[in-house]
PDB file of N, CA and C in Angstrom:
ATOM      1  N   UNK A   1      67.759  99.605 122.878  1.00  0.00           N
ATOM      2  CA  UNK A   1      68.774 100.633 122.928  1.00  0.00           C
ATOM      3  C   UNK A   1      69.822 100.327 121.851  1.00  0.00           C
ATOM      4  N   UNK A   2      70.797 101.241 120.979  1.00  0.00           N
ATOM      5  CA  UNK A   2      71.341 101.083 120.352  1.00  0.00           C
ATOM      6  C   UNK A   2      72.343 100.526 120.394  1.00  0.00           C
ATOM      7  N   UNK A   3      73.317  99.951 119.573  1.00  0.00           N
ATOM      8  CA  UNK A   3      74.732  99.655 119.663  1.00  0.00           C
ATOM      9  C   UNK A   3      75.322 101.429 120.080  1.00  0.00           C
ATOM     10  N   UNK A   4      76.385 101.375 121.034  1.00  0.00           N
ATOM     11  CA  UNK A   4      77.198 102.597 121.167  1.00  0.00           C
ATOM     12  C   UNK A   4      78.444 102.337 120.258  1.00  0.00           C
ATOM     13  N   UNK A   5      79.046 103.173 119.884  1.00  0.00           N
ATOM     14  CA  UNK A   5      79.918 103.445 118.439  1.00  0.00           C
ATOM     15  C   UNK A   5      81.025 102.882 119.617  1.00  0.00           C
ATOM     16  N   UNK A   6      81.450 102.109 118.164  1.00  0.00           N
ATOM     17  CA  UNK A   6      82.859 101.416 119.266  1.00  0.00           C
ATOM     18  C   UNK A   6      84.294 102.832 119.543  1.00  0.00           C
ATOM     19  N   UNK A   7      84.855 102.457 120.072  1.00  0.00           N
ATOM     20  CA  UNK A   7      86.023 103.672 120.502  1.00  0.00           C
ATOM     21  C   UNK A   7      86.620 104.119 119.832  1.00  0.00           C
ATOM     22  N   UNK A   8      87.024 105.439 119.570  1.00  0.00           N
ATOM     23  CA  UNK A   8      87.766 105.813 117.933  1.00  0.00           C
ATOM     24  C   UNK A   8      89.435 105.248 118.554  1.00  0.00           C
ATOM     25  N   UNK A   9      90.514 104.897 117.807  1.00  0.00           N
ATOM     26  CA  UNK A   9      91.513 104.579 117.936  1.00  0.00           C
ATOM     27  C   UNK A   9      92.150 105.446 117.597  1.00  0.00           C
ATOM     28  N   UNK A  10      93.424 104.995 118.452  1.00  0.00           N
ATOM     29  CA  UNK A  10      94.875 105.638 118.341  1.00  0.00           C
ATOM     30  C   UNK A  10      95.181 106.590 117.461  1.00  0.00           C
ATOM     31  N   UNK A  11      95.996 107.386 116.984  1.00  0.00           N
ATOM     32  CA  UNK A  11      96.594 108.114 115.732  1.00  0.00           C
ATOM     33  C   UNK A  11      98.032 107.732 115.647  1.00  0.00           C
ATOM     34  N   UNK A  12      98.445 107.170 114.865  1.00  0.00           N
ATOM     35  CA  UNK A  12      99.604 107.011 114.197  1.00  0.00           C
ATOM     36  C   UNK A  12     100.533 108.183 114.297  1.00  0.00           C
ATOM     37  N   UNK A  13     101.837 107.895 115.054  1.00  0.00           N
ATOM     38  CA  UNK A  13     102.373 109.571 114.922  1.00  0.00           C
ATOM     39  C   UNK A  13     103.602 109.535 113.132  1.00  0.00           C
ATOM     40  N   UNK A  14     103.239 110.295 112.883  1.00  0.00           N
ATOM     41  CA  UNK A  14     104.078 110.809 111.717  1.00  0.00           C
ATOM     42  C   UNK A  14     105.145 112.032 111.687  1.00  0.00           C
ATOM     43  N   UNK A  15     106.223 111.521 111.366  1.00  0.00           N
ATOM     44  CA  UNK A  15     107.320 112.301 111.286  1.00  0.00           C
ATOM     45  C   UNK A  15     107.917 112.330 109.738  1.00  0.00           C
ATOM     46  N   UNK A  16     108.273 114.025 109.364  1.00  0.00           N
ATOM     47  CA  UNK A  16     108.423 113.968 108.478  1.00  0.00           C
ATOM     48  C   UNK A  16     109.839 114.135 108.426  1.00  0.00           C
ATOM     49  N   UNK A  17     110.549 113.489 107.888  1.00  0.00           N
ATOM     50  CA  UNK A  17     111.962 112.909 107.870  1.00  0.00           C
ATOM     51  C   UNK A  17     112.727 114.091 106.878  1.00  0.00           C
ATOM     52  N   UNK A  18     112.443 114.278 105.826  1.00  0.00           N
ATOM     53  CA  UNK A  18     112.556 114.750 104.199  1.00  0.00           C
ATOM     54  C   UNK A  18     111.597 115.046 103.883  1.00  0.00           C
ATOM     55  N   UNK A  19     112.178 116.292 103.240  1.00  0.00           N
ATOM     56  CA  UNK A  19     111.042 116.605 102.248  1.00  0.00           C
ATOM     57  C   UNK A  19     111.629 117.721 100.893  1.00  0.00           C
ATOM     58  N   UNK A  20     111.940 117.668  99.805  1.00  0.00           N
ATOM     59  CA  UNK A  20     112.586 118.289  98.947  1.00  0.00           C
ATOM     60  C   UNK A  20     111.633 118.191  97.759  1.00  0.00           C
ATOM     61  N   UNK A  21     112.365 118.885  96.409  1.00  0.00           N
ATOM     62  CA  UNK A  21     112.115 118.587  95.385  1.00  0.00           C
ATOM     63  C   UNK A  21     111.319 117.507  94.203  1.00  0.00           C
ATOM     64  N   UNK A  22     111.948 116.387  94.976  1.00  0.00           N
ATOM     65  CA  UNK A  22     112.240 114.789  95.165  1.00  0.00           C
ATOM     66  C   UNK A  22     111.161 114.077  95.309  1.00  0.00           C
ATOM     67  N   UNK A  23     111.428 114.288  96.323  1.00  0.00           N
ATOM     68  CA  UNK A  23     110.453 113.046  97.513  1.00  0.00           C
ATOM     69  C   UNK A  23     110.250 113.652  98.892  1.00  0.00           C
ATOM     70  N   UNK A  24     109.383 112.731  99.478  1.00  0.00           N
ATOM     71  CA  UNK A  24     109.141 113.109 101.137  1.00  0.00           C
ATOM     72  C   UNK A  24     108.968 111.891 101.549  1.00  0.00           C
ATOM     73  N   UNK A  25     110.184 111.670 102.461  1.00  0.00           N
ATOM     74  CA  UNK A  25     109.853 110.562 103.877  1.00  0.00           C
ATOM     75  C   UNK A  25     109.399 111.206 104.743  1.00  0.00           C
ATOM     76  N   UNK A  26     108.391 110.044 105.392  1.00  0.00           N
ATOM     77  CA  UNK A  26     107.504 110.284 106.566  1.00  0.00           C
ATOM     78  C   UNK A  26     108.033 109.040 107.271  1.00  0.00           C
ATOM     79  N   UNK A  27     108.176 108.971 108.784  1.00  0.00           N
ATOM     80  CA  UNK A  27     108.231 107.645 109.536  1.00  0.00           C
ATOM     81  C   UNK A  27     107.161 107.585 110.197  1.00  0.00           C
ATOM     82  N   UNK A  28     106.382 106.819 109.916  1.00  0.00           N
ATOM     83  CA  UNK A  28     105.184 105.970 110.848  1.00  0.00           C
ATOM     84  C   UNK A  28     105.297 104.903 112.082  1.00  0.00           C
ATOM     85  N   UNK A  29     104.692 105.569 113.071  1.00  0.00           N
ATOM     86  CA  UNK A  29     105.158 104.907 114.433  1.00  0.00           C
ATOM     87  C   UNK A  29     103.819 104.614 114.876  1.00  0.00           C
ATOM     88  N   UNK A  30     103.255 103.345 115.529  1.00  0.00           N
ATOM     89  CA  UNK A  30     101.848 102.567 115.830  1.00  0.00           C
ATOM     90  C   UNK A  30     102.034 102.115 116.989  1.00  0.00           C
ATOM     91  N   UNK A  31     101.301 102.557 117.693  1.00  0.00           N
ATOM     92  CA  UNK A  31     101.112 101.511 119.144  1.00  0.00           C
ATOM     93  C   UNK A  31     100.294 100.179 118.748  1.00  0.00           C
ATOM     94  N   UNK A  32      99.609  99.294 119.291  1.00  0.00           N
ATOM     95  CA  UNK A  32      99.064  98.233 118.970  1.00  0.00           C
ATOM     96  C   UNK A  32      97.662  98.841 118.594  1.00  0.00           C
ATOM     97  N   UNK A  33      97.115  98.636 118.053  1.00  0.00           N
ATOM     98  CA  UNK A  33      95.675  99.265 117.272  1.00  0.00           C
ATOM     99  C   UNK A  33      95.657 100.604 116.741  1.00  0.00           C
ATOM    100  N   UNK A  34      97.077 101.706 116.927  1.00  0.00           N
ATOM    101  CA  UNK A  34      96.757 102.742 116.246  1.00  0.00           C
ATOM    102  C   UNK A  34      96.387 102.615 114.466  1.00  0.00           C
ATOM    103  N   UNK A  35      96.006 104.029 114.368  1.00  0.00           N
ATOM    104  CA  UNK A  35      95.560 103.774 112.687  1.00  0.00           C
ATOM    105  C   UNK A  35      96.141 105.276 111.883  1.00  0.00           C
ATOM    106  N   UNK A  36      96.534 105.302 110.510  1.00  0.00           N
ATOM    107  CA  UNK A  36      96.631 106.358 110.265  1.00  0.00           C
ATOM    108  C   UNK A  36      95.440 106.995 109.611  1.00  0.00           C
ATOM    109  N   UNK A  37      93.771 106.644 110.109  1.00  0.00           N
ATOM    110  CA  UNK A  37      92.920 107.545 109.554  1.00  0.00           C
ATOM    111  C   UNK A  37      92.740 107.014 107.656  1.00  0.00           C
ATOM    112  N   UNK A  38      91.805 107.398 107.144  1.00  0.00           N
ATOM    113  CA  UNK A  38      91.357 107.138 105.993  1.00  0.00           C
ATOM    114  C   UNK A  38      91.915 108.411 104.918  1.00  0.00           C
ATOM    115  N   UNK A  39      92.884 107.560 103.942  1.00  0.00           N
ATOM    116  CA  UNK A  39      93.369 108.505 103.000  1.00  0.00           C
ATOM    117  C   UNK A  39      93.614 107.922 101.551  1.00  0.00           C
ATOM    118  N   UNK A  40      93.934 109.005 100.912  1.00  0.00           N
ATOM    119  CA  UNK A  40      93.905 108.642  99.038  1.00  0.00           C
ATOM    120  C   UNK A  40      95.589 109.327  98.965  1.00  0.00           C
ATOM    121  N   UNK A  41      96.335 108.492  98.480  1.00  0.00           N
ATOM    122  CA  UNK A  41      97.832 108.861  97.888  1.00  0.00           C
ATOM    123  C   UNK A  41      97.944 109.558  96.868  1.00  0.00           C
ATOM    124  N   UNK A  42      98.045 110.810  96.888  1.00  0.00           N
ATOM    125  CA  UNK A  42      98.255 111.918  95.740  1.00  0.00           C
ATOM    126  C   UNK A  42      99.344 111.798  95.233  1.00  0.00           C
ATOM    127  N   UNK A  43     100.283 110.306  95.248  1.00  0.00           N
ATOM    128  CA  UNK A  43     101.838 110.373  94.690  1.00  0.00           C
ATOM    129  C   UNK A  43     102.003 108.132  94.772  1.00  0.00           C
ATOM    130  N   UNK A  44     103.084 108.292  94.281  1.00  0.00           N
ATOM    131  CA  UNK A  44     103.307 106.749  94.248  1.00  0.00           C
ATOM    132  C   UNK A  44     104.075 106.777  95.012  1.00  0.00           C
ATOM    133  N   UNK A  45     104.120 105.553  95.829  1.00  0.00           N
ATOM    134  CA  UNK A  45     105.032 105.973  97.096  1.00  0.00           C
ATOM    135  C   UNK A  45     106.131 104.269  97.074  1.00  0.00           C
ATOM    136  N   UNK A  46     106.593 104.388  98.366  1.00  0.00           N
ATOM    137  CA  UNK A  46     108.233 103.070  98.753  1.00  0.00           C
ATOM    138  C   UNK A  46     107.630 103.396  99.838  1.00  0.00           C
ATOM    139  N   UNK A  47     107.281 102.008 100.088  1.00  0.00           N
ATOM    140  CA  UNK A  47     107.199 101.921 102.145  1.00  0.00           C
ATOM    141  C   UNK A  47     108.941 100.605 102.238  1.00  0.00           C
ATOM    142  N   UNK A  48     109.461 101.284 103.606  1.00  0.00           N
ATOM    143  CA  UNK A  48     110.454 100.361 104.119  1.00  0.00           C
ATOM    144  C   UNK A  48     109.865 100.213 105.217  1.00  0.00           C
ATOM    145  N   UNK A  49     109.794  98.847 106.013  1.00  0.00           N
ATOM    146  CA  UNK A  49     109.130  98.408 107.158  1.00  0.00           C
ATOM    147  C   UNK A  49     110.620  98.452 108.034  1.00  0.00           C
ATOM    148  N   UNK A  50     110.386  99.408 109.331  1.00  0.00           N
ATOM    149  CA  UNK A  50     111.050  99.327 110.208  1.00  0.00           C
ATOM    150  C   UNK A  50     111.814  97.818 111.004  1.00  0.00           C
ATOM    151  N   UNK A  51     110.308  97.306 111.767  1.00  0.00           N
ATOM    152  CA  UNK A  51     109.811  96.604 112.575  1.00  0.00           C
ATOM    153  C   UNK A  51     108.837  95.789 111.557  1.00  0.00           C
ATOM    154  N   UNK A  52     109.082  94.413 112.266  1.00  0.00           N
ATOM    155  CA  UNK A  52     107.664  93.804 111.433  1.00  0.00           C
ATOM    156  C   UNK A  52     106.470  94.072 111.986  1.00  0.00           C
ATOM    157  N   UNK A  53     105.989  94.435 110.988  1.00  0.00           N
ATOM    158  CA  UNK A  53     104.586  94.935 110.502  1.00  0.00           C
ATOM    159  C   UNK A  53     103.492  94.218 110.507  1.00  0.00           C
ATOM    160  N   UNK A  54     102.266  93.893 111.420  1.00  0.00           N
ATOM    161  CA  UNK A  54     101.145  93.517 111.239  1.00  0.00           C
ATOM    162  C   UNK A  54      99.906  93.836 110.717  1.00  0.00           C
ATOM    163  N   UNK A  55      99.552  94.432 109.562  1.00  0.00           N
ATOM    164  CA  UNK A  55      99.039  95.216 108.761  1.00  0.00           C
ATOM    165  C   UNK A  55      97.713  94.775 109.168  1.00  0.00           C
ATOM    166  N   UNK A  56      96.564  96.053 109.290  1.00  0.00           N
ATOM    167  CA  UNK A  56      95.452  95.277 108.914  1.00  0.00           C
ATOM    168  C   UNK A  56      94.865  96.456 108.631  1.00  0.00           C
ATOM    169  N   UNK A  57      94.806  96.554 106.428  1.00  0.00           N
ATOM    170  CA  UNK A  57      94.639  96.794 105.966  1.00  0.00           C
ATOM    171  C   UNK A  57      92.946  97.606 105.425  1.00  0.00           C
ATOM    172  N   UNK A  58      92.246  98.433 105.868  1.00  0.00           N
ATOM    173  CA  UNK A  58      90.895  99.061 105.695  1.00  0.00           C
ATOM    174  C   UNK A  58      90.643  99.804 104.189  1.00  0.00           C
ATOM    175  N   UNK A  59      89.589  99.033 103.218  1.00  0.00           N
ATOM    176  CA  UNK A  59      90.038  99.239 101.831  1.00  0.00           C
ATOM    177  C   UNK A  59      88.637  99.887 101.600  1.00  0.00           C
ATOM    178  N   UNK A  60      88.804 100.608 100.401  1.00  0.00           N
ATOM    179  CA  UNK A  60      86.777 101.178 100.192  1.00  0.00           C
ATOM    180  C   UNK A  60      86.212  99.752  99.720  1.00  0.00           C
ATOM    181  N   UNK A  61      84.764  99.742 100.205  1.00  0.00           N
ATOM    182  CA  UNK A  61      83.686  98.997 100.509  1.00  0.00           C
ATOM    183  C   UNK A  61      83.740  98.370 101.239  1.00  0.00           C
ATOM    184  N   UNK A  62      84.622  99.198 102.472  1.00  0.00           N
ATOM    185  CA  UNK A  62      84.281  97.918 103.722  1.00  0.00           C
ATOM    186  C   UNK A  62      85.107  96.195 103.569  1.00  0.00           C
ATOM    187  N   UNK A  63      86.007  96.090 102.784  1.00  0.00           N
ATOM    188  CA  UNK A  63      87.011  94.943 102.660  1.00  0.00           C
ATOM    189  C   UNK A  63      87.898  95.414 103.584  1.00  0.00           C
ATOM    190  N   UNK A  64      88.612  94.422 104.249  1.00  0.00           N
ATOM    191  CA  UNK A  64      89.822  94.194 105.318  1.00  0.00           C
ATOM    192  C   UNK A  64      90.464  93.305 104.744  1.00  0.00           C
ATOM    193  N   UNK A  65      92.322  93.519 104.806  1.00  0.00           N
ATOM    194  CA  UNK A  65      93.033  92.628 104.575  1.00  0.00           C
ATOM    195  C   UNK A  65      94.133  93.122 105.581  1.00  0.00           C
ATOM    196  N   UNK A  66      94.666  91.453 105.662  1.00  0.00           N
ATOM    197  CA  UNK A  66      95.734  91.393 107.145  1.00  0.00           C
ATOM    198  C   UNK A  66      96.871  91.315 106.412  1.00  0.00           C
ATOM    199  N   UNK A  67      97.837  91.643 106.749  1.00  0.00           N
ATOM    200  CA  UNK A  67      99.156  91.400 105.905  1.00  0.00           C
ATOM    201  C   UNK A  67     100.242  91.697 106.936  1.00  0.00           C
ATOM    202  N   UNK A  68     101.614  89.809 106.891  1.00  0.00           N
ATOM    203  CA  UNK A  68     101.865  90.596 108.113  1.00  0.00           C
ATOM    204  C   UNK A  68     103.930  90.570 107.441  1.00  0.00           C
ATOM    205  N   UNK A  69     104.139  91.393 107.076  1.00  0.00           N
ATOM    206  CA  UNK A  69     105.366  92.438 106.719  1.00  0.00           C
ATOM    207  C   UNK A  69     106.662  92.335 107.504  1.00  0.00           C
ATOM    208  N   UNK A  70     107.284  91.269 107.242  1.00  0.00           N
ATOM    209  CA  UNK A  70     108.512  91.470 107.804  1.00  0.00           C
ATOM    210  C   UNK A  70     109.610  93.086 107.937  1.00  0.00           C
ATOM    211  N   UNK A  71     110.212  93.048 109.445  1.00  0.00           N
ATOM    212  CA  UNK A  71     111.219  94.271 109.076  1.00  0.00           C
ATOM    213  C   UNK A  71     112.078  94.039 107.727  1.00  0.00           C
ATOM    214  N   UNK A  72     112.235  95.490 107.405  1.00  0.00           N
ATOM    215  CA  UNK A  72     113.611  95.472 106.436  1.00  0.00           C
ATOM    216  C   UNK A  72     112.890  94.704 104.753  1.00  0.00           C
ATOM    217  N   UNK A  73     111.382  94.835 105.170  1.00  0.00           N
ATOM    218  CA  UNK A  73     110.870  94.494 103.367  1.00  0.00           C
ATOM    219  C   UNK A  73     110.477  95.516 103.009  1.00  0.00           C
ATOM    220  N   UNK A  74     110.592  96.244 101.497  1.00  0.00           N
ATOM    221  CA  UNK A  74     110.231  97.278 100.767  1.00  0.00           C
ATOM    222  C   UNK A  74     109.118  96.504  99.697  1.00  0.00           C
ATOM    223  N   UNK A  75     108.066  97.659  99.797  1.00  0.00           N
ATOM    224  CA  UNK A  75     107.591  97.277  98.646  1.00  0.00           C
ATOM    225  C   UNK A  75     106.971  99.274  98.470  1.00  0.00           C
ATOM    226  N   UNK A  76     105.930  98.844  96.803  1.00  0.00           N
ATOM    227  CA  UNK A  76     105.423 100.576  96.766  1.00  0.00           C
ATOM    228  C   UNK A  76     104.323  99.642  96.413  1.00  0.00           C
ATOM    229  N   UNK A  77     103.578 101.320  96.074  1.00  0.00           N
ATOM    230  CA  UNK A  77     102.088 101.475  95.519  1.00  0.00           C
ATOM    231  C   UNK A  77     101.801 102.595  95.096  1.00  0.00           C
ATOM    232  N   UNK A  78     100.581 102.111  94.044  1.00  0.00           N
ATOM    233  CA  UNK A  78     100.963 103.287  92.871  1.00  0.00           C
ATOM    234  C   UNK A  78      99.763 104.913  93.492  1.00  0.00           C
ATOM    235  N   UNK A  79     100.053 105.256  93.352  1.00  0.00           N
ATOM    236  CA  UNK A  79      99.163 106.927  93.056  1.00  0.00           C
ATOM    237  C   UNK A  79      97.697 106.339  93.147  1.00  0.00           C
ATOM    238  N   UNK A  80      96.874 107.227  94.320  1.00  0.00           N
ATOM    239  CA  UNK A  80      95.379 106.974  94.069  1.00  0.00           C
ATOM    240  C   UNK A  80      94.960 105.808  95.091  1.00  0.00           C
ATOM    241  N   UNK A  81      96.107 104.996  95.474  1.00  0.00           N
ATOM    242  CA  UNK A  81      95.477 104.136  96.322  1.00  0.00           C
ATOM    243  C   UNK A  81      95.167 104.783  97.724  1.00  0.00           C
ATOM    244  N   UNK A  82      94.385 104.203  97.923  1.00  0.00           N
ATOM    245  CA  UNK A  82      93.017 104.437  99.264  1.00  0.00           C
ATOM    246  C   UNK A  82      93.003 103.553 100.239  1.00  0.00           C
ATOM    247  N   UNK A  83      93.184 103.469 101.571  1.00  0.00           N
ATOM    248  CA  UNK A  83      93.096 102.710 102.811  1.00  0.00           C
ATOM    249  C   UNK A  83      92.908 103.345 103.759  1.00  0.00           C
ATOM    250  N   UNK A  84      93.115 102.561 104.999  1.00  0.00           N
ATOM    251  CA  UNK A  84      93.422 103.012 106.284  1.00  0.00           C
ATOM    252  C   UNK A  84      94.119 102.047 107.154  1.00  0.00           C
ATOM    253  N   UNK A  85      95.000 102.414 107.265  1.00  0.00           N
ATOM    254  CA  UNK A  85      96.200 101.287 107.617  1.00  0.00           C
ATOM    255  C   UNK A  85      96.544 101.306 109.674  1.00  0.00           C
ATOM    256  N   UNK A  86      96.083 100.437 109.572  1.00  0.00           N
ATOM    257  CA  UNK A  86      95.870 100.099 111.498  1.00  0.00           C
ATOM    258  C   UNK A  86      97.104  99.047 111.856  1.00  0.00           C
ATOM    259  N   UNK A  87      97.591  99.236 112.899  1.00  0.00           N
ATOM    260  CA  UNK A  87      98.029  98.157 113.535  1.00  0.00           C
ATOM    261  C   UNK A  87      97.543  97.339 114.076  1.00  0.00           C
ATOM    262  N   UNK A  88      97.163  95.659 113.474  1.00  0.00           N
ATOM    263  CA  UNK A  88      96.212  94.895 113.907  1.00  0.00           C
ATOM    264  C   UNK A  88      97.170  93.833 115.071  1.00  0.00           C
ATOM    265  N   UNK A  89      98.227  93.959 115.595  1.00  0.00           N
ATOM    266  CA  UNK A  89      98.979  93.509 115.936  1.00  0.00           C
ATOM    267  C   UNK A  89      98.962  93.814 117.804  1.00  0.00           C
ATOM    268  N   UNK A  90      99.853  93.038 118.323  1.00  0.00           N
ATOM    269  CA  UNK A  90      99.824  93.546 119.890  1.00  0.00           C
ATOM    270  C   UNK A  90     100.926  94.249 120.667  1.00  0.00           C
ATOM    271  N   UNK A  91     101.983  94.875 119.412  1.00  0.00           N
ATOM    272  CA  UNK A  91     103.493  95.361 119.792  1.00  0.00           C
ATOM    273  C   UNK A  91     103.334  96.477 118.489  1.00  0.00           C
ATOM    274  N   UNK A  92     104.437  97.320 118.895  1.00  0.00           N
ATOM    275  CA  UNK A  92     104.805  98.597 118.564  1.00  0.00           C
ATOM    276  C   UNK A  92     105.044  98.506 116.530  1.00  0.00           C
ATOM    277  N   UNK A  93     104.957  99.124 115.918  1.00  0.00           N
ATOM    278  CA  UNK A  93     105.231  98.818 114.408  1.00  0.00           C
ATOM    279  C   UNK A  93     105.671  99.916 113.937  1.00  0.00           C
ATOM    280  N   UNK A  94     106.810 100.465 113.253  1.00  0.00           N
ATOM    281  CA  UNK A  94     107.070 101.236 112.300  1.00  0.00           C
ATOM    282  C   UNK A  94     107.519 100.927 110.967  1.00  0.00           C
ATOM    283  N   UNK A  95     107.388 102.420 110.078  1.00  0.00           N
ATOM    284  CA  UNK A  95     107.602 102.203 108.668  1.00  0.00           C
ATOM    285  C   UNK A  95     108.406 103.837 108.098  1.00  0.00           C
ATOM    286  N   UNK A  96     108.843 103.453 107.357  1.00  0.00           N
ATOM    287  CA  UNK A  96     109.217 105.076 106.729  1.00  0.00           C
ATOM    288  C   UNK A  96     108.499 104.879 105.294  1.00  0.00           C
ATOM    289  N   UNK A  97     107.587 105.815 104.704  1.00  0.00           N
ATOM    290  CA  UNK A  97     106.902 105.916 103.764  1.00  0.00           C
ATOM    291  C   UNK A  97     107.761 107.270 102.979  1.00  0.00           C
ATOM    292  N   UNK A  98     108.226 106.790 101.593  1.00  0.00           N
ATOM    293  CA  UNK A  98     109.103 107.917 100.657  1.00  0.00           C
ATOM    294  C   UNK A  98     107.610 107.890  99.577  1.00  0.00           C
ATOM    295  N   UNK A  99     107.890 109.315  99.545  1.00  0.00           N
ATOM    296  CA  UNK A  99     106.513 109.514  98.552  1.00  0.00           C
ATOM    297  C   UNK A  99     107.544 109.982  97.144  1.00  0.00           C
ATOM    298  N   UNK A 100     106.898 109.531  95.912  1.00  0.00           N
ATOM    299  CA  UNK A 100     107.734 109.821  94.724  1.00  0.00           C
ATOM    300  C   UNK A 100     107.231 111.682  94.158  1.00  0.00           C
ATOM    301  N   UNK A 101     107.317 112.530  94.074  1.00  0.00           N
ATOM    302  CA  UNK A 101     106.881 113.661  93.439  1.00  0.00           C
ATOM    303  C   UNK A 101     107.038 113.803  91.933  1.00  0.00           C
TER     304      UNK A 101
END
């Protein structure tokens, strides 16, 4: 008999904070294993980590990386990048993501 497909996870809720001319903040809110789904960044973006962050990072070809993000650290990334960003952690995680236009 087969393996049964493991359980689809959580959804990440997203709030869109801003949105202008400019830029668009989104705040990202994770229960422990939610994920925001598999996506490609049509913009270069500024993540500010709410809460520290236990990243666990879903990259194309099937690579995983853990990364674990103190509150109150900024970093970006450029246009085109591709993941799926899960909470690999066992507590609540947010972020506000500013997208550059």
């Amino acid at each position: 008999m087969p393996d049964a497909a493991p359980p689809a996870r959580p959804q990440a809720a997203a709030t869109v904070q801003m949105d202008d001319a400019r830029l668009r903040a989104t705040r990202y809110d994770f229960a422990p294993g939610a994920e925001t789904g598999w996506h490609v960044h049509g913009m270069e973006y500024v993540v500010v980590t709410l809460t520290d962050c236990d990243f666990l990072l879903e990259l194309p070809g099937g690579e995983q990386r853990r990364s674990l993000v103190p509150a109150g650290t900024t970093y970006s990334r450029p246009k085109g990048t591709e993941h799926n960003v899960v909470n690999g952690g066992d507590r609540h995680m947010a972020f506000v993501e500013i997208e550059l236009k």
